[in-house]
C-alpha atoms as a PDB file:
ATOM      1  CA  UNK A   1     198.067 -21.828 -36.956  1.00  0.00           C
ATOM      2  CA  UNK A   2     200.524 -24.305 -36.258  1.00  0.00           C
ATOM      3  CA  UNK A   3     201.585 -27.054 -38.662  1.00  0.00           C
ATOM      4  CA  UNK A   4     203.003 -30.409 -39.323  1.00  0.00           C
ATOM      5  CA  UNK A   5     203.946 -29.558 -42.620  1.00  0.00           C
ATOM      6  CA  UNK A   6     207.667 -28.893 -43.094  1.00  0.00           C
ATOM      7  CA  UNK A   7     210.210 -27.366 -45.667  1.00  0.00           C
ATOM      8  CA  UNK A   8     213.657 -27.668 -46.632  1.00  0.00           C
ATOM      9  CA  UNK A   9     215.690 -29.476 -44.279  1.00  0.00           C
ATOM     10  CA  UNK A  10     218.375 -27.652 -42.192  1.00  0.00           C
ATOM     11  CA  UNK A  11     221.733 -27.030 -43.954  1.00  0.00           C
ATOM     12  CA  UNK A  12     223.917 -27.448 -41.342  1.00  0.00           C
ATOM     13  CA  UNK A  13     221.442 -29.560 -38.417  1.00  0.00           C
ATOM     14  CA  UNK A  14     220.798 -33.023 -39.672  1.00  0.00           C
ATOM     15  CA  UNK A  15     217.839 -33.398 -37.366  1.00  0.00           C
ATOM     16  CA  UNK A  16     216.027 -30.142 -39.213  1.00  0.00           C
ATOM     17  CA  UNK A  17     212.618 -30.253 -41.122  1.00  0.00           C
ATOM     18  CA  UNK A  18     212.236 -33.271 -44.416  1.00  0.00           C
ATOM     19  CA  UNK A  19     211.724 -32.794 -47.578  1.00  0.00           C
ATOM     20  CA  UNK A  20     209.220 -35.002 -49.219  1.00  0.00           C
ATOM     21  CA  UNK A  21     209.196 -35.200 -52.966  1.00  0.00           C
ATOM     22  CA  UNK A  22     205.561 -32.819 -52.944  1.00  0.00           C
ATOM     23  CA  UNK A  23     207.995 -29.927 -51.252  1.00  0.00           C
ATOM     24  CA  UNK A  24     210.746 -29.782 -53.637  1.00  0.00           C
ATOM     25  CA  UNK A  25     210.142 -27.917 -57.350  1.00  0.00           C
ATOM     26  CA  UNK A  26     211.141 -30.832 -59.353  1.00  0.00           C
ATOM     27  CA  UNK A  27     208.880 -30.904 -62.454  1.00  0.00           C
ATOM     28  CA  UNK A  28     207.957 -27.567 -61.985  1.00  0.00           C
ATOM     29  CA  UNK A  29     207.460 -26.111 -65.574  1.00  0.00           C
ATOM     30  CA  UNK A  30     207.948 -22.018 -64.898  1.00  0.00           C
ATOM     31  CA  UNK A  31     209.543 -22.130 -68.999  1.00  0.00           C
ATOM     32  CA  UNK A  32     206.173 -22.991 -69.836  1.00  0.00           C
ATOM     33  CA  UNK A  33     203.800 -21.038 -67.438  1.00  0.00           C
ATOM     34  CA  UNK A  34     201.658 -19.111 -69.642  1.00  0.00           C
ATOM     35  CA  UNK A  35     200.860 -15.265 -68.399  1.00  0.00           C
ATOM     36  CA  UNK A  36     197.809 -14.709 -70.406  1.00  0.00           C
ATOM     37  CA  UNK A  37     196.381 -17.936 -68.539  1.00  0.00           C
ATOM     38  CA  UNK A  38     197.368 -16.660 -64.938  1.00  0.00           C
ATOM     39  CA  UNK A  39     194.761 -16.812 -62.291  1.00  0.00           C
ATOM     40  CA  UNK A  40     193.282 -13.253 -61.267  1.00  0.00           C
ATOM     41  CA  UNK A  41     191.354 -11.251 -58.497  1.00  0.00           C
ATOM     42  CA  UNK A  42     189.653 -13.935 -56.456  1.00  0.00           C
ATOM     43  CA  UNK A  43     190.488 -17.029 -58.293  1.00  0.00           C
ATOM     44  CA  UNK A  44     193.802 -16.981 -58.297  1.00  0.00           C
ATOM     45  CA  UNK A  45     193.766 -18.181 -54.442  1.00  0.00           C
ATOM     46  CA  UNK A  46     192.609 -21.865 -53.887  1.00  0.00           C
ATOM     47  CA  UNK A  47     191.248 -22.209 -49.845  1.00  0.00           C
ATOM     48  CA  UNK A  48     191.837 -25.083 -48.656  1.00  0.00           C
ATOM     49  CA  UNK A  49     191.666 -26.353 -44.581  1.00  0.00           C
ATOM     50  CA  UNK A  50     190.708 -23.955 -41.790  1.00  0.00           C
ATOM     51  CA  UNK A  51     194.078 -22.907 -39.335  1.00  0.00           C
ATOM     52  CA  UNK A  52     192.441 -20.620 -36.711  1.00  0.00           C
ATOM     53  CA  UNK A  53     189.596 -19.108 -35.811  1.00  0.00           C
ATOM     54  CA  UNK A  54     190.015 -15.270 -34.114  1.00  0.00           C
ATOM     55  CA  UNK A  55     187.250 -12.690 -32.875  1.00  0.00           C
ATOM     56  CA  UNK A  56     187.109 -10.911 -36.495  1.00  0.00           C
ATOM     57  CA  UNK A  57     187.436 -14.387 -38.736  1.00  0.00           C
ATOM     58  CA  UNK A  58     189.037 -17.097 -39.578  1.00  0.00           C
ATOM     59  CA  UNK A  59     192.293 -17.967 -40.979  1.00  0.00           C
ATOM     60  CA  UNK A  60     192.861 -20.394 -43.774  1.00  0.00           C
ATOM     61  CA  UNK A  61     195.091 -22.455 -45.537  1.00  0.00           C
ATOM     62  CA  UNK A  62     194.743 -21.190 -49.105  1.00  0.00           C
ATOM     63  CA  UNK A  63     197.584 -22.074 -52.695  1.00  0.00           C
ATOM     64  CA  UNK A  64     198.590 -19.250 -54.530  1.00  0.00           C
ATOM     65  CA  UNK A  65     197.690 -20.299 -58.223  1.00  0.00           C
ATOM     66  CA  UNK A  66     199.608 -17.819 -59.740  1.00  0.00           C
ATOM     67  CA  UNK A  67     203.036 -18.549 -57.987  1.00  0.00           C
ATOM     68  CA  UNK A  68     202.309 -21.896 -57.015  1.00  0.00           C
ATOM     69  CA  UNK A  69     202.520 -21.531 -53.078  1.00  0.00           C
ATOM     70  CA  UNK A  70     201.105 -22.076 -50.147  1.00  0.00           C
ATOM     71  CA  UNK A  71     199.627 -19.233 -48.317  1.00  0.00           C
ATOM     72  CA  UNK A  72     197.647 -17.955 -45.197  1.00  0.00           C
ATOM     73  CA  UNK A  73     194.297 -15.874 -45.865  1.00  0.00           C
ATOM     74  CA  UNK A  74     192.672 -14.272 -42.909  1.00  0.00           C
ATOM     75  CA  UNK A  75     188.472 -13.281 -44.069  1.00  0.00           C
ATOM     76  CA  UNK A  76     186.266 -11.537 -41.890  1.00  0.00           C
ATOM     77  CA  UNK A  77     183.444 -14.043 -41.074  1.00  0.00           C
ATOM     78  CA  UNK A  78     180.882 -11.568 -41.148  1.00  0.00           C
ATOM     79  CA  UNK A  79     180.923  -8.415 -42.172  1.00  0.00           C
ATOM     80  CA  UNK A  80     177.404  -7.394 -41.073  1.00  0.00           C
ATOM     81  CA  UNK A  81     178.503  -8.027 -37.188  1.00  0.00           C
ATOM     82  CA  UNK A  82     182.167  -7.097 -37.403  1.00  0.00           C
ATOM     83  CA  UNK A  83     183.931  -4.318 -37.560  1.00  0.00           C
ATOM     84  CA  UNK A  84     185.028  -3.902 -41.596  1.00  0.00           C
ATOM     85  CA  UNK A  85     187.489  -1.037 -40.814  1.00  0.00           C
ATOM     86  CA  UNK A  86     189.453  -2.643 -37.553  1.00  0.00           C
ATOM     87  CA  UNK A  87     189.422  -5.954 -39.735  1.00  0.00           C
ATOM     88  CA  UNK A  88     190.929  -3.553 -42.656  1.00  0.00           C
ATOM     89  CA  UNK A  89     193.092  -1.649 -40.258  1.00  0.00           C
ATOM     90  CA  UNK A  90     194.350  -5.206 -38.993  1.00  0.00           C
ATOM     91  CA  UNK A  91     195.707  -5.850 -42.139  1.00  0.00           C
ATOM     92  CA  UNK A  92     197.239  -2.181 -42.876  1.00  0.00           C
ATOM     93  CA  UNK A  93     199.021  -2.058 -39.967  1.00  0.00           C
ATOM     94  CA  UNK A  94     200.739  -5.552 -39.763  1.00  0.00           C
ATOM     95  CA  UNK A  95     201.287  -4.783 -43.807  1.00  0.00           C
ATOM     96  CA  UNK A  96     203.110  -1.919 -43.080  1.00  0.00           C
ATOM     97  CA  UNK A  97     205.386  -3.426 -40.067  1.00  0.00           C
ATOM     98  CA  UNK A  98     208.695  -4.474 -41.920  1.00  0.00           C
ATOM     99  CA  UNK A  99     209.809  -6.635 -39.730  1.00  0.00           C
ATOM    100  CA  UNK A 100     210.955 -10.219 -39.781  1.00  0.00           C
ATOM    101  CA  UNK A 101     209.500 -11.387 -36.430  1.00  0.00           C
ATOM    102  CA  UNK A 102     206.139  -9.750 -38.372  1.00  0.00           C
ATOM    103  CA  UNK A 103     204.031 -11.906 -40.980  1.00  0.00           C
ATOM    104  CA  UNK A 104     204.115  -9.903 -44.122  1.00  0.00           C
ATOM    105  CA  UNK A 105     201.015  -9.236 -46.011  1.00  0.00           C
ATOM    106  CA  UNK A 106     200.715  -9.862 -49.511  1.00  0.00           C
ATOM    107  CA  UNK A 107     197.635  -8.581 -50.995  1.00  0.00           C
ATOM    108  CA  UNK A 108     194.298  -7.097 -49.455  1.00  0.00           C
ATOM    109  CA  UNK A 109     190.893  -7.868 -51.476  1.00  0.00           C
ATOM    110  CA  UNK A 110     187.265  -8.481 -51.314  1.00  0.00           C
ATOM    111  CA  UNK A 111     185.283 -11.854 -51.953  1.00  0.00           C
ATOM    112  CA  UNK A 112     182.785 -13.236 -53.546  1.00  0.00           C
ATOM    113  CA  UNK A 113     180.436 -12.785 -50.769  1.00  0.00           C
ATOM    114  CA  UNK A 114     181.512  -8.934 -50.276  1.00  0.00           C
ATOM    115  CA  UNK A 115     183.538 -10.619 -47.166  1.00  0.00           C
ATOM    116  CA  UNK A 116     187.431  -8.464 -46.850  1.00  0.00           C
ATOM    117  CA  UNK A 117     190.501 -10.800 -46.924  1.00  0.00           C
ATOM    118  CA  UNK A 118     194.034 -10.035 -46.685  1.00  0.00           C
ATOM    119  CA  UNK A 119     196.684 -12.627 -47.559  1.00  0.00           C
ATOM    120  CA  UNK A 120     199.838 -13.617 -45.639  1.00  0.00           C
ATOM    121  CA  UNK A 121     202.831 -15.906 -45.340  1.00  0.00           C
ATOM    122  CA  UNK A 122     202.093 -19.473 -44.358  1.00  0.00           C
ATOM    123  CA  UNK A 123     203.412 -20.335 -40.509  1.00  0.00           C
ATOM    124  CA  UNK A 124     204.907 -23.345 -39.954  1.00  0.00           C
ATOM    125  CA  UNK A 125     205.971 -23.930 -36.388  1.00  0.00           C
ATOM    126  CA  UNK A 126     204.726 -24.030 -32.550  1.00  0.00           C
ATOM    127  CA  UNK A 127     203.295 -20.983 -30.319  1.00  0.00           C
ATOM    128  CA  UNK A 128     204.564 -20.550 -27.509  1.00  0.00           C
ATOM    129  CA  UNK A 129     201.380 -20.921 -25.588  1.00  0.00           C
ATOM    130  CA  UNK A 130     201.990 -25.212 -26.743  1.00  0.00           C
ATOM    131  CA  UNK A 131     205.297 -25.452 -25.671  1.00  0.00           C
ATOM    132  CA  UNK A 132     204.615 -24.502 -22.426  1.00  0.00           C
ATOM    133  CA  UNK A 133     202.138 -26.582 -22.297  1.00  0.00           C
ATOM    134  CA  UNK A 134     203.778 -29.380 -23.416  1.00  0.00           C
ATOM    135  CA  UNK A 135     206.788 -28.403 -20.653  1.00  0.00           C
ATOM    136  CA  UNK A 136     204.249 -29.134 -18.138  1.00  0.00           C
ATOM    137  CA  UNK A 137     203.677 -32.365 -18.155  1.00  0.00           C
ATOM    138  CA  UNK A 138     205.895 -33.572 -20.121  1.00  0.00           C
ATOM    139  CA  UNK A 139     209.621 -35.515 -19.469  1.00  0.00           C
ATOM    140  CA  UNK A 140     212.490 -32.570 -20.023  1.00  0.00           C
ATOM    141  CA  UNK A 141     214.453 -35.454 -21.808  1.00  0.00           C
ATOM    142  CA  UNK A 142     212.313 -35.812 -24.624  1.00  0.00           C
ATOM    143  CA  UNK A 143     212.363 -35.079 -27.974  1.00  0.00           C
ATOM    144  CA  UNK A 144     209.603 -32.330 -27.980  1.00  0.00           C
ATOM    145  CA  UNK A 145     211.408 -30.569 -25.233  1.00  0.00           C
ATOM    146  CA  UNK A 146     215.006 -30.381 -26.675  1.00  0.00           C
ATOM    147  CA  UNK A 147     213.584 -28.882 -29.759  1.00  0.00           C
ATOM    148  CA  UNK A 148     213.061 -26.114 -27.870  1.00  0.00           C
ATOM    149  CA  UNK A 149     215.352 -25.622 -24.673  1.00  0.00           C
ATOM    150  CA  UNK A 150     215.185 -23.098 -22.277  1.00  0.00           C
ATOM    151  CA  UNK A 151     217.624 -21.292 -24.025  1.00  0.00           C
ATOM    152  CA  UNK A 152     215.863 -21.024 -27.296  1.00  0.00           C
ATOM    153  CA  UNK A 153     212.762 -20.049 -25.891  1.00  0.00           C
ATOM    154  CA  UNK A 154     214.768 -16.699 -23.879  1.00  0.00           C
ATOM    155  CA  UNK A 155     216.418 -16.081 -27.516  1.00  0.00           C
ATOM    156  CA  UNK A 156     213.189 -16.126 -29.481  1.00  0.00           C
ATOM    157  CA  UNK A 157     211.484 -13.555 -26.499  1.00  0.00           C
ATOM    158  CA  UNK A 158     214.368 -11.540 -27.397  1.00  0.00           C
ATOM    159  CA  UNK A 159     213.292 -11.515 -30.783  1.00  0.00           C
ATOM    160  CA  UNK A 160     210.093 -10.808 -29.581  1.00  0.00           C
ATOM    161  CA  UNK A 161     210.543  -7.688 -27.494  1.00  0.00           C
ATOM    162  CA  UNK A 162     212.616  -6.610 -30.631  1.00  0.00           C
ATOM    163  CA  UNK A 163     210.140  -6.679 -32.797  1.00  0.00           C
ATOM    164  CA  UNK A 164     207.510  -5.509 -30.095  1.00  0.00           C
ATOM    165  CA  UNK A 165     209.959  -2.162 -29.924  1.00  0.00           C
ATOM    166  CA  UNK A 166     210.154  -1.811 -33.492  1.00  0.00           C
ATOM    167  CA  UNK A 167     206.055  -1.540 -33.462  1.00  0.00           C
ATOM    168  CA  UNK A 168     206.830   0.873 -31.131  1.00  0.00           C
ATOM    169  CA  UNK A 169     208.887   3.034 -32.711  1.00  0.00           C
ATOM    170  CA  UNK A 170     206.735   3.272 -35.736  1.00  0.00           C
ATOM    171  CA  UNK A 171     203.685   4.122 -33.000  1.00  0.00           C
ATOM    172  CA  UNK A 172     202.031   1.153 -32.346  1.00  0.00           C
ATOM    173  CA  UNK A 173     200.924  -0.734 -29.831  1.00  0.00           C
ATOM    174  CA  UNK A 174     199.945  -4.316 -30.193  1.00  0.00           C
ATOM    175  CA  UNK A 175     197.585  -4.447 -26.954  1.00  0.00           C
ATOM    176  CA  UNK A 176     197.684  -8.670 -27.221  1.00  0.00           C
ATOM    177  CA  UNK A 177     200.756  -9.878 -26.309  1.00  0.00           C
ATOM    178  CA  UNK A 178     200.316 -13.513 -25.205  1.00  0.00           C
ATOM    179  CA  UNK A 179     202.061 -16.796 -25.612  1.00  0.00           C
ATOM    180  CA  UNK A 180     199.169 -18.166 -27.981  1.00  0.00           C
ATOM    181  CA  UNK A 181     200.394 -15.003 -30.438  1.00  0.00           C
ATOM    182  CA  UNK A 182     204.033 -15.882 -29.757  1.00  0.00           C
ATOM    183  CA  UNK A 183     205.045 -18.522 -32.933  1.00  0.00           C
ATOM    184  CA  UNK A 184     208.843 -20.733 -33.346  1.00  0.00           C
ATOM    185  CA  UNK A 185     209.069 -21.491 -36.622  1.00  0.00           C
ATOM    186  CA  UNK A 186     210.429 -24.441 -37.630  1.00  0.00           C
ATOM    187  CA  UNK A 187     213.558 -23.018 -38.982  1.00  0.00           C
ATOM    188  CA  UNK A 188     214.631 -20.620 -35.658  1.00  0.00           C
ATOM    189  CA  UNK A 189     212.351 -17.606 -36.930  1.00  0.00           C
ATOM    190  CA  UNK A 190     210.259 -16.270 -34.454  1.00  0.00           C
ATOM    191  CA  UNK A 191     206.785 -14.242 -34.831  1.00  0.00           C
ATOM    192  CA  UNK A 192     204.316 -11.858 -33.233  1.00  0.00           C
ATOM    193  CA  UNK A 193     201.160 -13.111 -34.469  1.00  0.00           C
ATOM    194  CA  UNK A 194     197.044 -11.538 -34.313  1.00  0.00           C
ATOM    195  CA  UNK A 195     197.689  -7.409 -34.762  1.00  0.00           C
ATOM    196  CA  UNK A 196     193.564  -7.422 -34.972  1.00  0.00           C
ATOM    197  CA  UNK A 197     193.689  -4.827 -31.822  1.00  0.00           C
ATOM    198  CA  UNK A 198     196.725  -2.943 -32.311  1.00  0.00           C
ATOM    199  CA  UNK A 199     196.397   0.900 -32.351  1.00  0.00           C
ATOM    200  CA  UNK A 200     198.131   3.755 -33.510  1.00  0.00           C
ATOM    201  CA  UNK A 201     199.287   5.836 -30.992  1.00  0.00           C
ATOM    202  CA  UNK A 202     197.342   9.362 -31.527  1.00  0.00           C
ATOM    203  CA  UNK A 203     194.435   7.621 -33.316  1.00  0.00           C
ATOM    204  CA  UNK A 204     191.241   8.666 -31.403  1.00  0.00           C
ATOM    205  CA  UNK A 205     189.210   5.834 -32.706  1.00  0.00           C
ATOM    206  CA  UNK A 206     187.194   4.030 -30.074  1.00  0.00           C
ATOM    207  CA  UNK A 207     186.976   0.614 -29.445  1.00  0.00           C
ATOM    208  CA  UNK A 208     184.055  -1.488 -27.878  1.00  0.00           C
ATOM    209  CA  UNK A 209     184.930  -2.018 -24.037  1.00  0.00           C
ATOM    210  CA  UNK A 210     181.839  -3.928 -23.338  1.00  0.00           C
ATOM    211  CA  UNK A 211     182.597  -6.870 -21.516  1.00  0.00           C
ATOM    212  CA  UNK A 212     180.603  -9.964 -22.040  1.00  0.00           C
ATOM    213  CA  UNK A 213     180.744 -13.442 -22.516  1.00  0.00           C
ATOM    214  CA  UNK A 214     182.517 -14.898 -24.930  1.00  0.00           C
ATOM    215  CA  UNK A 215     182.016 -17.349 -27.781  1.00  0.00           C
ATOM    216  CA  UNK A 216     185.429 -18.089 -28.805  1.00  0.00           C
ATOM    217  CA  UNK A 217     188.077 -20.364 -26.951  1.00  0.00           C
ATOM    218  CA  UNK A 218     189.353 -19.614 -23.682  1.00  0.00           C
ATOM    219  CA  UNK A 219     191.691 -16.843 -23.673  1.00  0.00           C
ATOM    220  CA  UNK A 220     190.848 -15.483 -27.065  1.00  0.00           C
ATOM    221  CA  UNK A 221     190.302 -11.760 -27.888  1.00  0.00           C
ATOM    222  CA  UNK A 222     186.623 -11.187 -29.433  1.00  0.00           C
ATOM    223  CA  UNK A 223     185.231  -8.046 -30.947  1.00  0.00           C
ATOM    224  CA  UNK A 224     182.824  -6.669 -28.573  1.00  0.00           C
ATOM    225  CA  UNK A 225     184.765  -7.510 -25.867  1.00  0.00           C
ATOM    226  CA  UNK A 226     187.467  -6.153 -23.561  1.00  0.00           C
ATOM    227  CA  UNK A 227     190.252  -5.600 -26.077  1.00  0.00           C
ATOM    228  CA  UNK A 228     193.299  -7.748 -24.722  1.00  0.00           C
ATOM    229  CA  UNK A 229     193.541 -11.014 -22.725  1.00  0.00           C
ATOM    230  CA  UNK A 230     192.751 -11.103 -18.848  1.00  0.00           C
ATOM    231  CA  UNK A 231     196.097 -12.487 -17.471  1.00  0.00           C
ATOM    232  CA  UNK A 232     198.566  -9.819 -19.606  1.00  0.00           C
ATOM    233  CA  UNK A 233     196.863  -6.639 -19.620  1.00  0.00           C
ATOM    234  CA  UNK A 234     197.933  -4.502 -17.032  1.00  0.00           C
ATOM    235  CA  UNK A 235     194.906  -2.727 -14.632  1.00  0.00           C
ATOM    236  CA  UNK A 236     194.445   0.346 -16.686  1.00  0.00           C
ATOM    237  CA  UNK A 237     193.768  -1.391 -19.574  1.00  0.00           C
ATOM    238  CA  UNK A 238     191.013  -3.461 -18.370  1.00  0.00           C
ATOM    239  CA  UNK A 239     189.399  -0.976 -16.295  1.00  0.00           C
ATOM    240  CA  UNK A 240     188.942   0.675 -19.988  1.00  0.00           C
ATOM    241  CA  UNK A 241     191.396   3.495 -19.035  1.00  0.00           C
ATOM    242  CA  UNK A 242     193.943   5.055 -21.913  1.00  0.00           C
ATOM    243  CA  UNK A 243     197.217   3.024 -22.180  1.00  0.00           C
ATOM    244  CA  UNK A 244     200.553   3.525 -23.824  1.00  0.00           C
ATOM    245  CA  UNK A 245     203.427   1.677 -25.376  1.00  0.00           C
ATOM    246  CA  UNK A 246     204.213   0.393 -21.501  1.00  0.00           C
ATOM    247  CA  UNK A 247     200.664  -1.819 -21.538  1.00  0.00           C
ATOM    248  CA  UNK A 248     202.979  -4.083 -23.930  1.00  0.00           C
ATOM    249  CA  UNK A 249     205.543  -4.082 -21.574  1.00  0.00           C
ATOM    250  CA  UNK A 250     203.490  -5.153 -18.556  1.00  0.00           C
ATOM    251  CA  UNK A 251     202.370  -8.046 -21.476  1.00  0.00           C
ATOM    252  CA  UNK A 252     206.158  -9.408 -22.047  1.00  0.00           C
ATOM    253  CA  UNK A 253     206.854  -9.282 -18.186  1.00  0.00           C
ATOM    254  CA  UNK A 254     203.991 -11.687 -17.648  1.00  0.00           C
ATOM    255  CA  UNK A 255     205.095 -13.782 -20.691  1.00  0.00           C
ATOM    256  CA  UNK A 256     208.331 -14.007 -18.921  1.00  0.00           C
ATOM    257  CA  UNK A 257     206.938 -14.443 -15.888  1.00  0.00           C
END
């Protein structure tokens, strides 16, 4: 869900993001706008490219007619093979995380095609599964590299395990963590992305622990599959066994790791 697209540039770092004439609101008429013409229900979102592709659906890049932004829309691919209330409880539970290391969700609807959406803030940034990358074959003294130093990347999985123990503390457990769902914005935010197998601690629902081969990209989670991502779940958790607050925990160390 990363992006080249960029926003206002930093106040006070004269190497931050550009503004291009397109970013700015000059010429934006809001003394004019005209409520009884404002977009509605499905219409008044615009898709436009595809940004990701996850086990439940894809993720798009989508303009908010009605305020004039852009946005990030997450629709279940299909609803006659996925789950409609995981998708649904995605989208409740990363709605009702107030946090700022958590995307907020907007609005929660239905398509066209009887396919559930919910609607987020746009991402612009790097995960943290590219920057590593990038750190491995790539010169330290470049460019790409001191954007993001060693000591930004400890300060933003501070942020992270913050944010991870605030989803704790309001009983859940995100079940994912992984440097692909670790993004650095481009203005020093940080986020905990993909809540699509979270749970509620105390919620008895069961989940498919089936594990099979999978059709998405390496490393991704997939519905019908072991819930979680060989390489940062701890044992009990892929043996199918019950797990607690402490399977993220085991997650972060390997992140750190």
């Amino acid at each position: 869900m990363s992006s080249g697209e960029r926003g206002g540039k930093g106040f006070l770092d004269p190497s931050g993001p550009t503004v291009s004439n397109a970013d700015t609101l000059a010429g934006d008429d809001a003394d004019d706008f005209d409520v009884a013409s404002m977009p509605t229900g499905n219409a008044r979102y615009v898709m436009r490219d595809m940004l990701g592709r996850g086990g439940m659906g894809d993720v798009l890049l989508a303009t908010d007619a009605q305020i004039g932004r852009d946005v990030a829309v997450k629709r279940m691919r299909d609803r006659r093979t996925t789950s409609v209330a995981r998708f649904l409880r995605e989208a409740r539970i990363q709605g009702r995380l107030d946090h700022p290391a958590i995307v907020p969700v907007h609005e929660v609807a239905v398509d066209e095609e009887d396919r559930p959406y919910f609607v987020m803030k746009r991402l612009t940034g790097t995960t943290l599964a590219d920057i590593l990358a990038a750190r491995g074959h790539v010169s330290l003294t470049t460019s790409s590299i001191d954007k993001h130093p060693l000591s930004r990347l400890l300060r933003a999985y501070s942020d992270v395990c913050l944010a991870v123990e605030f989803a704790h503390t309001r009983g859940v457990i995100h079940r994912d963590l992984k440097p692909a769902n670790i993004m650095l914005g481009d203005f020093g935010e940080v986020y905990v992305l993909d809540w699509g197998v979270a749970r509620v601690m105390g919620d008895d629902s069961t989940d498919s622990l089936e594990i099979g081969p999978s059709k998405e990209p390496a490393g991704s989670t997939e519905a019908g599959t072991v819930l979680g991502t060989i390489g940062y779940m701890p044992p009990e958790q892929l043996r199918g066994m019950s797990i607690d607050r402490r399977a993220d925990v085991y997650a972060l160390g390997c992140i750190l790791f």
